[in-house]
Protein backbone atom coordinates (compact mmCIF):
# COMPACT_ATOMS: atom_id res chain seq x y z
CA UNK A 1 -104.06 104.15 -171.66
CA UNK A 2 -103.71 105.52 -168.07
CA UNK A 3 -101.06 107.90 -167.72
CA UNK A 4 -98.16 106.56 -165.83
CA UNK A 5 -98.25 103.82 -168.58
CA UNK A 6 -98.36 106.78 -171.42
CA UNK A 7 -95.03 108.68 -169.43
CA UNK A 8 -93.60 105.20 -169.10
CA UNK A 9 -93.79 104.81 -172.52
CA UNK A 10 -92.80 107.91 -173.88
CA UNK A 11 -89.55 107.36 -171.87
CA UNK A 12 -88.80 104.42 -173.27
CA UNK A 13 -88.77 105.99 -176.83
CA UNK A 14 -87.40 108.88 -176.32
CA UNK A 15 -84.39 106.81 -174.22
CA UNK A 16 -84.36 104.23 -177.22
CA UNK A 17 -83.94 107.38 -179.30
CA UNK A 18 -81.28 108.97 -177.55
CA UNK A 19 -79.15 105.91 -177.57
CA UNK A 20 -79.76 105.84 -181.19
CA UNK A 21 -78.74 109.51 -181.89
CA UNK A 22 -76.10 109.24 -179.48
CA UNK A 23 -74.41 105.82 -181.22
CA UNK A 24 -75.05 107.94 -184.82
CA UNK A 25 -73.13 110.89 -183.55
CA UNK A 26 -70.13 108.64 -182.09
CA UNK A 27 -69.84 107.12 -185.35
CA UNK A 28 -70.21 110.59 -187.06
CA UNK A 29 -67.05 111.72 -184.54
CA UNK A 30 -65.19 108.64 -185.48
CA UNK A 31 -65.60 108.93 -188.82
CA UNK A 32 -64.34 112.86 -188.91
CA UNK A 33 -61.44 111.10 -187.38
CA UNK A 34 -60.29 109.02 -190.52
CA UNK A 35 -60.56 112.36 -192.69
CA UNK A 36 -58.36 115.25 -193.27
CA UNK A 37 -58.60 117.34 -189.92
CA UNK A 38 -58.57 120.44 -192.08
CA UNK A 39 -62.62 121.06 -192.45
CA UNK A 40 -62.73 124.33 -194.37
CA UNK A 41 -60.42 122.39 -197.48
CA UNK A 42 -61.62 119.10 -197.30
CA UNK A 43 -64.86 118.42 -199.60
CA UNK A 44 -66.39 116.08 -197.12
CA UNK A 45 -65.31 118.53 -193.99
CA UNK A 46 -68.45 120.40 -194.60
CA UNK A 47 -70.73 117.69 -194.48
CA UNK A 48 -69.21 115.92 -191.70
CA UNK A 49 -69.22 118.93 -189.78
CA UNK A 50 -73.03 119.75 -191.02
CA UNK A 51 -74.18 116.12 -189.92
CA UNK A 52 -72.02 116.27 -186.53
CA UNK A 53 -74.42 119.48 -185.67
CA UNK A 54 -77.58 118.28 -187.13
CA UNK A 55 -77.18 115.18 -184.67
CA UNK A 56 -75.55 117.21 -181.59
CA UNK A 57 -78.87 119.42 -181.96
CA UNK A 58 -81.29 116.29 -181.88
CA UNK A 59 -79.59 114.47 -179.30
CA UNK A 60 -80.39 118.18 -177.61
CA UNK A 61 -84.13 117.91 -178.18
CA UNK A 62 -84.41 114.37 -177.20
CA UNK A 63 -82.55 114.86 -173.79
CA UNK A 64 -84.64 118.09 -173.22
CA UNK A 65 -88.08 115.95 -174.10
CA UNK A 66 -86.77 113.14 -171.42
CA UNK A 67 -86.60 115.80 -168.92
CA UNK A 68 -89.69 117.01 -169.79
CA UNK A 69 -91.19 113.00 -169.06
CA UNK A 70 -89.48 112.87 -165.93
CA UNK A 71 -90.60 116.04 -164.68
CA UNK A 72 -94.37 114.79 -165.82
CA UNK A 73 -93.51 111.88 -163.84
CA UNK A 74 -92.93 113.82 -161.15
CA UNK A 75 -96.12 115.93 -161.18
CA UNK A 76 -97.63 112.86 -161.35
CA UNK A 77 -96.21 111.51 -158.57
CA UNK A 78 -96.90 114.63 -156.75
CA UNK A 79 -100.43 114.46 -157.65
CA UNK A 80 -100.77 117.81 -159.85
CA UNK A 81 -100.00 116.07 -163.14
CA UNK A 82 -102.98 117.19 -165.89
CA UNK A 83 -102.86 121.25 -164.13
CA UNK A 84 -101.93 123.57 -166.23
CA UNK A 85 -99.27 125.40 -164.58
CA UNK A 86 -100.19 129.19 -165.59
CA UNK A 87 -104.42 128.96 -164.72
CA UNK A 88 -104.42 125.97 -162.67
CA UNK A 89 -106.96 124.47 -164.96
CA UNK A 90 -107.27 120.81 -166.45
CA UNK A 91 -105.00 119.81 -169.13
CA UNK A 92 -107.22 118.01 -171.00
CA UNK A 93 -107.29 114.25 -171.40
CA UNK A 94 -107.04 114.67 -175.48
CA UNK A 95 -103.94 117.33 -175.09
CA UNK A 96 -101.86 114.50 -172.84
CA UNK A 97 -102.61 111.31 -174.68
CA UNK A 98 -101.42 113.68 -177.58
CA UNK A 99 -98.37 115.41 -175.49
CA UNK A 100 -98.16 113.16 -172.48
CA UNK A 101 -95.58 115.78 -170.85
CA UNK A 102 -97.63 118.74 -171.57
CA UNK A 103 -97.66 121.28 -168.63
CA UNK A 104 -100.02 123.78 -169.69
CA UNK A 105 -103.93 123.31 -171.25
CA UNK A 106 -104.28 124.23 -174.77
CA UNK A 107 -105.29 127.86 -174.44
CA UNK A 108 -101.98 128.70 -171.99
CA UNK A 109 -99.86 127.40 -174.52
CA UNK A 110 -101.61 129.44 -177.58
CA UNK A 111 -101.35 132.18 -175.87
CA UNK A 112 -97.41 131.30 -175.30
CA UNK A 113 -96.97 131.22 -178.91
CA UNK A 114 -98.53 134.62 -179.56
């Protein structure tokens, strides 16, 4: 798959997936509404509260990864998409069909994790 067609795609998950998380946390919110406002005494306060976060933090991550696939879109657009931005190496063609918004090669981003 060429990679404009990989980003492509990987946008249109990751957007189908934000709408989902998004509609899940509005009903989450509207649900907390038809309970007892009072959280710390009502038995299902907790958990509502507990699955409001839980979704707030992965609607996070999913609008931070569709940044990430624009700005790959963007590289690629500007004709440096598959550099590693800290050696200026290749990518590698296995790391972006595996990561399609990866910005740095394999051995940057080890090294990041150290």
């Amino acid at each position: 798959m060429e990679a404009r067609e990989r980003l492509q795609e990987a946008r249109r998950r990751t957007t189908s997936r934000l709408a989902s998380l998004t509609s899940d946390f509005d009903d989450v919110v509207a649900a907390s509404l038809d309970t007892n406002a009072d959280d710390e005494h009502d038995p299902e306060g907790h958990t509502i509260a507990f699955e409001r976060s839980q979704i707030g933090a992965l609607v996070q991550q999913v609008r931070h990864h569709l940044a990430e696939v624009d700005a790959a879109l963007a590289r690629l657009d500007a004709g440096t998409y598959g550099v590693c931005e800290r050696c200026g190496e290749p990518v590698g063609e296995a790391r972006l069909e595996a990561l399609p918004a990866a910005r740095t090669c394999i051995g940057c981003a080890a090294r990041e994790r150290r």
